[in-house]
PDB file of N, CA and C in Angstrom:
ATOM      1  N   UNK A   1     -32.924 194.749  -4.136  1.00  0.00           N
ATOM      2  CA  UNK A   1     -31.918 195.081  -5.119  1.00  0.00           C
ATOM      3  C   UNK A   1     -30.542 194.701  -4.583  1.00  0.00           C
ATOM      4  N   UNK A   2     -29.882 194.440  -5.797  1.00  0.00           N
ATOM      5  CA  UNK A   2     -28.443 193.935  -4.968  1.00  0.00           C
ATOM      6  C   UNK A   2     -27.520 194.974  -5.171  1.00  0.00           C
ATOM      7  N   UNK A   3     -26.711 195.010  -4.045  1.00  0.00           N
ATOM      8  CA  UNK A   3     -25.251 196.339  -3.944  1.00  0.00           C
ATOM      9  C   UNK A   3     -24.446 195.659  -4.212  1.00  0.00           C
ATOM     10  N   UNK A   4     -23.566 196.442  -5.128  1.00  0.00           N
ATOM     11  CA  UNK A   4     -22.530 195.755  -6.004  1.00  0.00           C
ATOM     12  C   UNK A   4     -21.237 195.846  -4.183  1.00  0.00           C
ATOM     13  N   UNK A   5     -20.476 194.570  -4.534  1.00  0.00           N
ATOM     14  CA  UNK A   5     -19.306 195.272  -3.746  1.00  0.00           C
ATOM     15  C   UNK A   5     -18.378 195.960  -4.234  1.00  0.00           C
ATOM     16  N   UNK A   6     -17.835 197.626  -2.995  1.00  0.00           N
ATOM     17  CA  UNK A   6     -17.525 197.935  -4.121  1.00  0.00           C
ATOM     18  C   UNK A   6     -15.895 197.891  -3.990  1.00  0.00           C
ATOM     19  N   UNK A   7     -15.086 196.614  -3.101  1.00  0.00           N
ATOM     20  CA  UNK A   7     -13.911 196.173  -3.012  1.00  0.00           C
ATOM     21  C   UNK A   7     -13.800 195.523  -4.367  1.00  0.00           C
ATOM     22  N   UNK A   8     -14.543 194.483  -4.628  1.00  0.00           N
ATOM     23  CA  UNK A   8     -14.674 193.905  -6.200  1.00  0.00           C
ATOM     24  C   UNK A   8     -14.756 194.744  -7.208  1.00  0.00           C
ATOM     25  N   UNK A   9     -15.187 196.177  -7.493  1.00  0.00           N
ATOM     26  CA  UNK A   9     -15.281 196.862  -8.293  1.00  0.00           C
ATOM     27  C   UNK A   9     -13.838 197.572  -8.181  1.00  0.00           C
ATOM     28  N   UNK A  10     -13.481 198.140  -7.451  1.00  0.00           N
ATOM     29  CA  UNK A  10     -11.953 198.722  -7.279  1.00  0.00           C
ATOM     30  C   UNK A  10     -10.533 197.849  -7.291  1.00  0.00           C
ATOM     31  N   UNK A  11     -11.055 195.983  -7.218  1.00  0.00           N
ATOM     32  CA  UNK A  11     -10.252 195.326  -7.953  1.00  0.00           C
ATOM     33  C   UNK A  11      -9.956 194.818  -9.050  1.00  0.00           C
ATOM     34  N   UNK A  12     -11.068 195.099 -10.129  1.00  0.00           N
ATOM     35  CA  UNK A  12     -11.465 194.535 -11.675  1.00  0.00           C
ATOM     36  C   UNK A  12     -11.192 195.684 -11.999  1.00  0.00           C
ATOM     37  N   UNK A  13     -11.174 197.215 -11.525  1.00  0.00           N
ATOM     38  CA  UNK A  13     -10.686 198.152 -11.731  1.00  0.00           C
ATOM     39  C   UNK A  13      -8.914 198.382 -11.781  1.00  0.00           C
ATOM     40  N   UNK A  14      -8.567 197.803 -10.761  1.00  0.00           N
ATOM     41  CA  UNK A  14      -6.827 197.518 -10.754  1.00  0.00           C
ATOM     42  C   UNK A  14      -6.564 196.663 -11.335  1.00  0.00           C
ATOM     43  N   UNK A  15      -7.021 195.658 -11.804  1.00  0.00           N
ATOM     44  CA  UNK A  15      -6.637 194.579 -13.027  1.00  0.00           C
ATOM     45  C   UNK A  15      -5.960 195.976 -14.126  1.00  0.00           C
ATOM     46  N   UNK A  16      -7.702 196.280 -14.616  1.00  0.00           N
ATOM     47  CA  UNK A  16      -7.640 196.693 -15.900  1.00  0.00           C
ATOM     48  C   UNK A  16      -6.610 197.728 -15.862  1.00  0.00           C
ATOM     49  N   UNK A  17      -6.099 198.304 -14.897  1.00  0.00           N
ATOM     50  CA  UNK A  17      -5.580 199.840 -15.148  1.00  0.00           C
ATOM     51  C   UNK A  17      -3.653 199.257 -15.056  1.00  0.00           C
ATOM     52  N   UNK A  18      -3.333 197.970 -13.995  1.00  0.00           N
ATOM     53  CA  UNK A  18      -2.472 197.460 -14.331  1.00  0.00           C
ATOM     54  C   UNK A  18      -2.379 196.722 -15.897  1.00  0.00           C
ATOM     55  N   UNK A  19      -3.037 196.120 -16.355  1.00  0.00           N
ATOM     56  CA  UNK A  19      -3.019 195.776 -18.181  1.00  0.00           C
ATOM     57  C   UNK A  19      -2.831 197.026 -18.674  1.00  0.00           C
ATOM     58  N   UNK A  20      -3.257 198.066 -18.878  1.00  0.00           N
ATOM     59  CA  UNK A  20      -3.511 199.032 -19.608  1.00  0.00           C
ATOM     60  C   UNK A  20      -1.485 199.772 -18.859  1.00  0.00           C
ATOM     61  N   UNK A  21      -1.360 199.950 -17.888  1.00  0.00           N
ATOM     62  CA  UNK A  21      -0.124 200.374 -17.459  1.00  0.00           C
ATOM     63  C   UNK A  21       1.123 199.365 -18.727  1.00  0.00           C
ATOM     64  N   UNK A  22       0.802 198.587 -18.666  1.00  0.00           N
ATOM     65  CA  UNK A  22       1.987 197.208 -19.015  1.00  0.00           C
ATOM     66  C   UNK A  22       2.257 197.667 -20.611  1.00  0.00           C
ATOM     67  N   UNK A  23       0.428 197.939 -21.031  1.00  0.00           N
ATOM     68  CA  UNK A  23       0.562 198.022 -22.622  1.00  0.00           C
ATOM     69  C   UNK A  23       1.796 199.435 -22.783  1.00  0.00           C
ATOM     70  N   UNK A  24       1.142 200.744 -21.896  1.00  0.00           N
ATOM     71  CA  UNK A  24       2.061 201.597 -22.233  1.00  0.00           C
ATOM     72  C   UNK A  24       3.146 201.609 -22.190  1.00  0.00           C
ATOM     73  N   UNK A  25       3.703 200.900 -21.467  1.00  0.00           N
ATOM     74  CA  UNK A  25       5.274 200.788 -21.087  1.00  0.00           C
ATOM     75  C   UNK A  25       5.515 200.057 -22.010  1.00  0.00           C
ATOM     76  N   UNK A  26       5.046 199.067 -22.824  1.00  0.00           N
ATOM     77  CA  UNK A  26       5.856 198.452 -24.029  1.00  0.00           C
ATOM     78  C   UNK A  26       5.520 199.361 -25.412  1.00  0.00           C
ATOM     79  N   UNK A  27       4.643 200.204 -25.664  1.00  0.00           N
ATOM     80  CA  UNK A  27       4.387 201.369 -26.297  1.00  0.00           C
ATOM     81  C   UNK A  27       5.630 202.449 -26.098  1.00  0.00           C
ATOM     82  N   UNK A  28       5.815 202.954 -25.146  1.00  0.00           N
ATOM     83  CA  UNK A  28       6.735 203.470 -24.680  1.00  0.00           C
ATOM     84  C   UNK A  28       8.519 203.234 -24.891  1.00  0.00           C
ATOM     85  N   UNK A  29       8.322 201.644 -24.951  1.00  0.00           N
ATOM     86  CA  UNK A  29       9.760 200.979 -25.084  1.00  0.00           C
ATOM     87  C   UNK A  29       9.946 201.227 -26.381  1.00  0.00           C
ATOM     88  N   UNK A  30       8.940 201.113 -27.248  1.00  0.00           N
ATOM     89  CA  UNK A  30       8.946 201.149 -28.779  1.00  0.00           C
ATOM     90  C   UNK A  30       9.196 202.301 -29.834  1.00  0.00           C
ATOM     91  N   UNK A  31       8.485 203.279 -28.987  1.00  0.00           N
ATOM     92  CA  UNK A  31       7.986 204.854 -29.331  1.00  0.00           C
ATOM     93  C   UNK A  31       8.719 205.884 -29.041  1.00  0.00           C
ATOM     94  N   UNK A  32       9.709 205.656 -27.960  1.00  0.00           N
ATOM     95  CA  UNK A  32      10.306 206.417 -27.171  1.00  0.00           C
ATOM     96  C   UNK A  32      10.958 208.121 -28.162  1.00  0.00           C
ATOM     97  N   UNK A  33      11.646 207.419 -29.113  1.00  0.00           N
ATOM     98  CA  UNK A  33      11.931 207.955 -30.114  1.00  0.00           C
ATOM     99  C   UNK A  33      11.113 209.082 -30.597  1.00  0.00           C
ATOM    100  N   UNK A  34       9.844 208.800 -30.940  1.00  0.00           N
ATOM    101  CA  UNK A  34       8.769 209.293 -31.902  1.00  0.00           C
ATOM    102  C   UNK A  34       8.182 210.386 -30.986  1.00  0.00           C
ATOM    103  N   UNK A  35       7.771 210.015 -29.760  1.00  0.00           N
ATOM    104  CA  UNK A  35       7.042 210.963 -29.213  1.00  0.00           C
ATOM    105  C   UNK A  35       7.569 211.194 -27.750  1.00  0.00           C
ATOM    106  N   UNK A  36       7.598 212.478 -27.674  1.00  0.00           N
ATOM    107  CA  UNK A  36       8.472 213.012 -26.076  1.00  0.00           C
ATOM    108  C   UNK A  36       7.907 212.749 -25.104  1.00  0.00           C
ATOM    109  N   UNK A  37       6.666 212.520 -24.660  1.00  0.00           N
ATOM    110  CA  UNK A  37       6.221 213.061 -23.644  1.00  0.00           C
ATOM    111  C   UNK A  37       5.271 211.393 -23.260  1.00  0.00           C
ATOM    112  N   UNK A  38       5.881 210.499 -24.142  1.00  0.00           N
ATOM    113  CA  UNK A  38       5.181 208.761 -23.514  1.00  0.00           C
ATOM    114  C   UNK A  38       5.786 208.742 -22.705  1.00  0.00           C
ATOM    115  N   UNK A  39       7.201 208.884 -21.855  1.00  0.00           N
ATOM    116  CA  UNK A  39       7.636 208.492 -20.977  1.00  0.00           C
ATOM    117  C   UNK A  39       6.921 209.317 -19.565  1.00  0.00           C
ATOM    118  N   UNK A  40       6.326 210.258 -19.714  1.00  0.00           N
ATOM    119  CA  UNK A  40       5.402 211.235 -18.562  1.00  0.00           C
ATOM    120  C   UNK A  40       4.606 210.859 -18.336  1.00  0.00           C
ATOM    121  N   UNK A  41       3.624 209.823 -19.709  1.00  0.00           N
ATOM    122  CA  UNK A  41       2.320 209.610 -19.260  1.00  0.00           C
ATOM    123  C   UNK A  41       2.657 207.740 -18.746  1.00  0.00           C
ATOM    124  N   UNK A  42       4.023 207.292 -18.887  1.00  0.00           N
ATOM    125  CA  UNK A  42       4.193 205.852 -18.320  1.00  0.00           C
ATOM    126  C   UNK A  42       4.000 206.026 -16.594  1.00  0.00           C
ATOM    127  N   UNK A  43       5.025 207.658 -16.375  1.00  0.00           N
ATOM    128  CA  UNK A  43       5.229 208.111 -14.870  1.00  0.00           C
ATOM    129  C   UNK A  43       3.631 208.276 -14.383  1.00  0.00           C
ATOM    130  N   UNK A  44       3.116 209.152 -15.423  1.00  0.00           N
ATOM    131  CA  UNK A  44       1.534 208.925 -14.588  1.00  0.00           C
ATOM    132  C   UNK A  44       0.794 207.657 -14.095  1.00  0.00           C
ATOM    133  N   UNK A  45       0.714 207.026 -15.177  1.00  0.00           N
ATOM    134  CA  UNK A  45      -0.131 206.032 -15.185  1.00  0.00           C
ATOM    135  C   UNK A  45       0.376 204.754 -13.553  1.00  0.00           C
ATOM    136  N   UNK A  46       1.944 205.088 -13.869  1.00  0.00           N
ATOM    137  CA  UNK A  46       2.459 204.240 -12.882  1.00  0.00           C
ATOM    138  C   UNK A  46       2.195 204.661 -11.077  1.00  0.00           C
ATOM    139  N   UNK A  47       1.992 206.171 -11.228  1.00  0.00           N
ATOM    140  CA  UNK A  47       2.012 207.117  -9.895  1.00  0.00           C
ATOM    141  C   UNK A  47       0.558 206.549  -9.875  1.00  0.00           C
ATOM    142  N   UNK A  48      -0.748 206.925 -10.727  1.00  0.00           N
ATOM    143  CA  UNK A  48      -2.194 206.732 -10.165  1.00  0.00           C
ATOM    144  C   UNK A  48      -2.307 205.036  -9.853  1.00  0.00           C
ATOM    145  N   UNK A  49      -1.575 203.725 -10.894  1.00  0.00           N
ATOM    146  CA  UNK A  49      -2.077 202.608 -10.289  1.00  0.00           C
ATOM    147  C   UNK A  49      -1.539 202.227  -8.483  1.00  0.00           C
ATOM    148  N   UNK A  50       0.245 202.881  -8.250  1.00  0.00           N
ATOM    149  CA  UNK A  50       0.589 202.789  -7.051  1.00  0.00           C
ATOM    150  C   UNK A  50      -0.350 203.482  -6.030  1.00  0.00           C
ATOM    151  N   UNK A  51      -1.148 204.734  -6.486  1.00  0.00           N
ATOM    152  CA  UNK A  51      -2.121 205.387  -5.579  1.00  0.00           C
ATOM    153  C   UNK A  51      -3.007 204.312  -5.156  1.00  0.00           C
ATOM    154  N   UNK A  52      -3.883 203.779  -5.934  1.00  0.00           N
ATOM    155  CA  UNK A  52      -5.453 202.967  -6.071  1.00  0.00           C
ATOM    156  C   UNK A  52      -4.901 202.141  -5.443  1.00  0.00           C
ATOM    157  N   UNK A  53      -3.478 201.334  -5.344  1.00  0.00           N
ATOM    158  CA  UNK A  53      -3.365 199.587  -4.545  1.00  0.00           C
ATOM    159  C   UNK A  53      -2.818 200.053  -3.228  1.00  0.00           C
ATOM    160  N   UNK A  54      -2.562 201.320  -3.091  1.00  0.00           N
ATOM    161  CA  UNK A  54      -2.689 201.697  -1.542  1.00  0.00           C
ATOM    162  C   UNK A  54      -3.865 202.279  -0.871  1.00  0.00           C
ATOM    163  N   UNK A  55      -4.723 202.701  -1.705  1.00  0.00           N
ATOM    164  CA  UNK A  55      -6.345 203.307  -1.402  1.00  0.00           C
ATOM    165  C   UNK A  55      -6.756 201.378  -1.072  1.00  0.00           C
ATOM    166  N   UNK A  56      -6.690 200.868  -1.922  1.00  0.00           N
ATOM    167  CA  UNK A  56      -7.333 199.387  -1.580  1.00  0.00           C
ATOM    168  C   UNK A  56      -6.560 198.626  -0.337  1.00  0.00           C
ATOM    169  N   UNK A  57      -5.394 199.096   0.118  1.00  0.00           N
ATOM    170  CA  UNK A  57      -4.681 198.565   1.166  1.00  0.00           C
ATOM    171  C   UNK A  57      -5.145 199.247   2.159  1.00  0.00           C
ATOM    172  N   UNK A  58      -6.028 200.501   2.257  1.00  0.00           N
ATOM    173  CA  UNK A  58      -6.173 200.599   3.610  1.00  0.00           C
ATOM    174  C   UNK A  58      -6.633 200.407   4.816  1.00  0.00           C
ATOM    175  N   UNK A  59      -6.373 200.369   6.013  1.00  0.00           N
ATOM    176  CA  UNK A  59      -6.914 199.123   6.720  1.00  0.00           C
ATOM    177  C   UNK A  59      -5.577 198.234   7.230  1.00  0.00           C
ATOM    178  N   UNK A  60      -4.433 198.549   6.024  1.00  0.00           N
ATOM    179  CA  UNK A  60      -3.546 197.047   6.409  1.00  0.00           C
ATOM    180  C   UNK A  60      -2.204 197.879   6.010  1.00  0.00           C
ATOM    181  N   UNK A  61      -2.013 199.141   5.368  1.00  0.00           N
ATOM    182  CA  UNK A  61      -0.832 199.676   5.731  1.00  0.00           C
ATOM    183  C   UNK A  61      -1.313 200.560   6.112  1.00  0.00           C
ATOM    184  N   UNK A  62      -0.042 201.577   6.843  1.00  0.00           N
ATOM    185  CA  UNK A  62      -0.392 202.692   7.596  1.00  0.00           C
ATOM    186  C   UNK A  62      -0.938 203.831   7.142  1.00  0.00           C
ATOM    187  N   UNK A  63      -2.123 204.502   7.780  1.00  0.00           N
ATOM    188  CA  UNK A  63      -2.825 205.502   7.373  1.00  0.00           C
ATOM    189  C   UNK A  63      -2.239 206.910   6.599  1.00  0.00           C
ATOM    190  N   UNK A  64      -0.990 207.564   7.281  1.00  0.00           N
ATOM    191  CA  UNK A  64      -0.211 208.268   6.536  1.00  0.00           C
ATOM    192  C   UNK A  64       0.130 207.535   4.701  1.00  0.00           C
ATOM    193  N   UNK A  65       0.025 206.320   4.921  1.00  0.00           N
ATOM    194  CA  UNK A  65       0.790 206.184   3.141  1.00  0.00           C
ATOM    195  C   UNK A  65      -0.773 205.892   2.250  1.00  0.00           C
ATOM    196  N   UNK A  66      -1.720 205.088   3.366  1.00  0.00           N
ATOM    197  CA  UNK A  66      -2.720 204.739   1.968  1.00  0.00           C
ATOM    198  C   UNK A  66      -3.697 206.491   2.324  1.00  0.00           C
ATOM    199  N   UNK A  67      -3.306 207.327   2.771  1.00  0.00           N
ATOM    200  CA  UNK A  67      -4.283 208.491   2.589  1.00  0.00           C
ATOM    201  C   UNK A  67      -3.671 209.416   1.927  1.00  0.00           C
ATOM    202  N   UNK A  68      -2.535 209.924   3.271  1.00  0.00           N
ATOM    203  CA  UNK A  68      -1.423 210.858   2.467  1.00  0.00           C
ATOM    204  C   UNK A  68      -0.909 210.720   1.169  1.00  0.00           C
ATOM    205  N   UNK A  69       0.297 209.645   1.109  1.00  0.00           N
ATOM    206  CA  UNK A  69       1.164 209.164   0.069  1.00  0.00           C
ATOM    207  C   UNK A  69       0.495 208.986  -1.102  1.00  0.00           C
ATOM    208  N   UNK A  70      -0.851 208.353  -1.170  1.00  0.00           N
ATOM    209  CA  UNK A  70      -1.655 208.155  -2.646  1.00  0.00           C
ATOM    210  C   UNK A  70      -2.459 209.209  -2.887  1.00  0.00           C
ATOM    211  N   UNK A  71      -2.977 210.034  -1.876  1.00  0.00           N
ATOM    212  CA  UNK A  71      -3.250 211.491  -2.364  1.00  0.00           C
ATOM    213  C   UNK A  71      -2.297 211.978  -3.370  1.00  0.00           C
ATOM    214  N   UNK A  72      -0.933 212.332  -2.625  1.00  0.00           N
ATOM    215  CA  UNK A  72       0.117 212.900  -3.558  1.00  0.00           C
ATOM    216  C   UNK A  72       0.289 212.305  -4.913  1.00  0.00           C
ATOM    217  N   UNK A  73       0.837 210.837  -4.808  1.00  0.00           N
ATOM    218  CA  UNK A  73       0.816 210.411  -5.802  1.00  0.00           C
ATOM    219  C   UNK A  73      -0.247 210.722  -7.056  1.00  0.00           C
ATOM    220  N   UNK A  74      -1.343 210.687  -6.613  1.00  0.00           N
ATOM    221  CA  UNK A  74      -2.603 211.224  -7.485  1.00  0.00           C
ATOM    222  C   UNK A  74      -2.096 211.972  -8.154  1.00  0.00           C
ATOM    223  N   UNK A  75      -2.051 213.165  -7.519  1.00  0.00           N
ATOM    224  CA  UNK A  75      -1.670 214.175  -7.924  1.00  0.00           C
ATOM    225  C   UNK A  75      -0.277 214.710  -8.800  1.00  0.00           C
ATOM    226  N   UNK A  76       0.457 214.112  -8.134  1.00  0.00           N
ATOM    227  CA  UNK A  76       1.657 214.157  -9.167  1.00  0.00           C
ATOM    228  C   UNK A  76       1.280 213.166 -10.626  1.00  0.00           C
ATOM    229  N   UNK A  77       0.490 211.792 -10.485  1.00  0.00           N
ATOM    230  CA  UNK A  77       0.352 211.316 -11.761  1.00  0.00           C
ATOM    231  C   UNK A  77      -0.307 212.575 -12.608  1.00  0.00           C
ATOM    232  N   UNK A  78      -1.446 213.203 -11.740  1.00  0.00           N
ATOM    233  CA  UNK A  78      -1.920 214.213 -12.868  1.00  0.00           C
ATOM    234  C   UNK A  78      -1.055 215.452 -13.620  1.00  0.00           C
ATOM    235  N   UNK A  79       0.098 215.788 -12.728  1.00  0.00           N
ATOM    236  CA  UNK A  79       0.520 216.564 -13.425  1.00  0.00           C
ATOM    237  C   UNK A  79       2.136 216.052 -14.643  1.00  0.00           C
ATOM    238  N   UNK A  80       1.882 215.004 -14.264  1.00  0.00           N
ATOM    239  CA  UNK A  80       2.812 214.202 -15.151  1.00  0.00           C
ATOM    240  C   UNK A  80       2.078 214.024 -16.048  1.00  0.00           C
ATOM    241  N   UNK A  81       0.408 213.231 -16.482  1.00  0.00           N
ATOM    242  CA  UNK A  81       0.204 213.674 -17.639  1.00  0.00           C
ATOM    243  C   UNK A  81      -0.035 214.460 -18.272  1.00  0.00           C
ATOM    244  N   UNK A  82      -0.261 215.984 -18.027  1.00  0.00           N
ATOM    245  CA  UNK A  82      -0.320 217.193 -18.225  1.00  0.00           C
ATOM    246  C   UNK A  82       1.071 217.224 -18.808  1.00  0.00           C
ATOM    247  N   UNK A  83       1.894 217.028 -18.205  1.00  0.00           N
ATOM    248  CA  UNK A  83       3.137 217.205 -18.894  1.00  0.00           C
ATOM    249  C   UNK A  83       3.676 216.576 -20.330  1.00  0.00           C
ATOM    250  N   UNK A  84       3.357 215.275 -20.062  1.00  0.00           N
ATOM    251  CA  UNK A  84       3.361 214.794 -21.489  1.00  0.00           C
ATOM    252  C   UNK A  84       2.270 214.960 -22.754  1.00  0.00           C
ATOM    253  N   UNK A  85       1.109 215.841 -22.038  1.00  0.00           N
ATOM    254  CA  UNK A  85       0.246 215.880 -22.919  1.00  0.00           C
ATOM    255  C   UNK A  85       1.138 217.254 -23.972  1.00  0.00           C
ATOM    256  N   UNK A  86       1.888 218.036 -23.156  1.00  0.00           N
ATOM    257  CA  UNK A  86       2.419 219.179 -23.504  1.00  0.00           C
ATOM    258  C   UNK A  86       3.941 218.928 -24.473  1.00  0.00           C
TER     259      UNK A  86
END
């Protein structure tokens, strides 16, 4: 049986989640007006893709930022969309 790699899977994964980031932010540019809380879920979306391309950097930047720093980040994206969900 073949094992997927799963560096290739966590980069077709950062494609898509950078496209999907880009759409909101021009959603966002548009909408801003209409609905309060797009600009929280732009901050999320932007905090979890900066998390994932330092989870995939690790190895090649320093262990404090791709463990620590994208932990946090995680985490703050989540409560940023919580926030705009509100």
């Amino acid at each position: 049986m073949i094992t997927p790699d799963l560096k290739a899977i966590v980069f077709s994964f950062l494609i898509a989640d950078i496209t999907i980031t880009l759409f909101m932010v021009l959603l966002a540019v548009q909408n801003r007006r209409i609905f309060r809380g797009i600009n929280a879920w732009v901050a999320a979306f932007l905090l979890q893709n900066i998390a994932v391309i330092l989870i995939e950097l690790r190895g090649i930047v320093p262990d404090w930022s791709s463990i620590i720093l994208s932990n946090t980040m995680i985490a703050a994206g989540l409560l940023a969309g919580l926030k705009g969900m509100c």
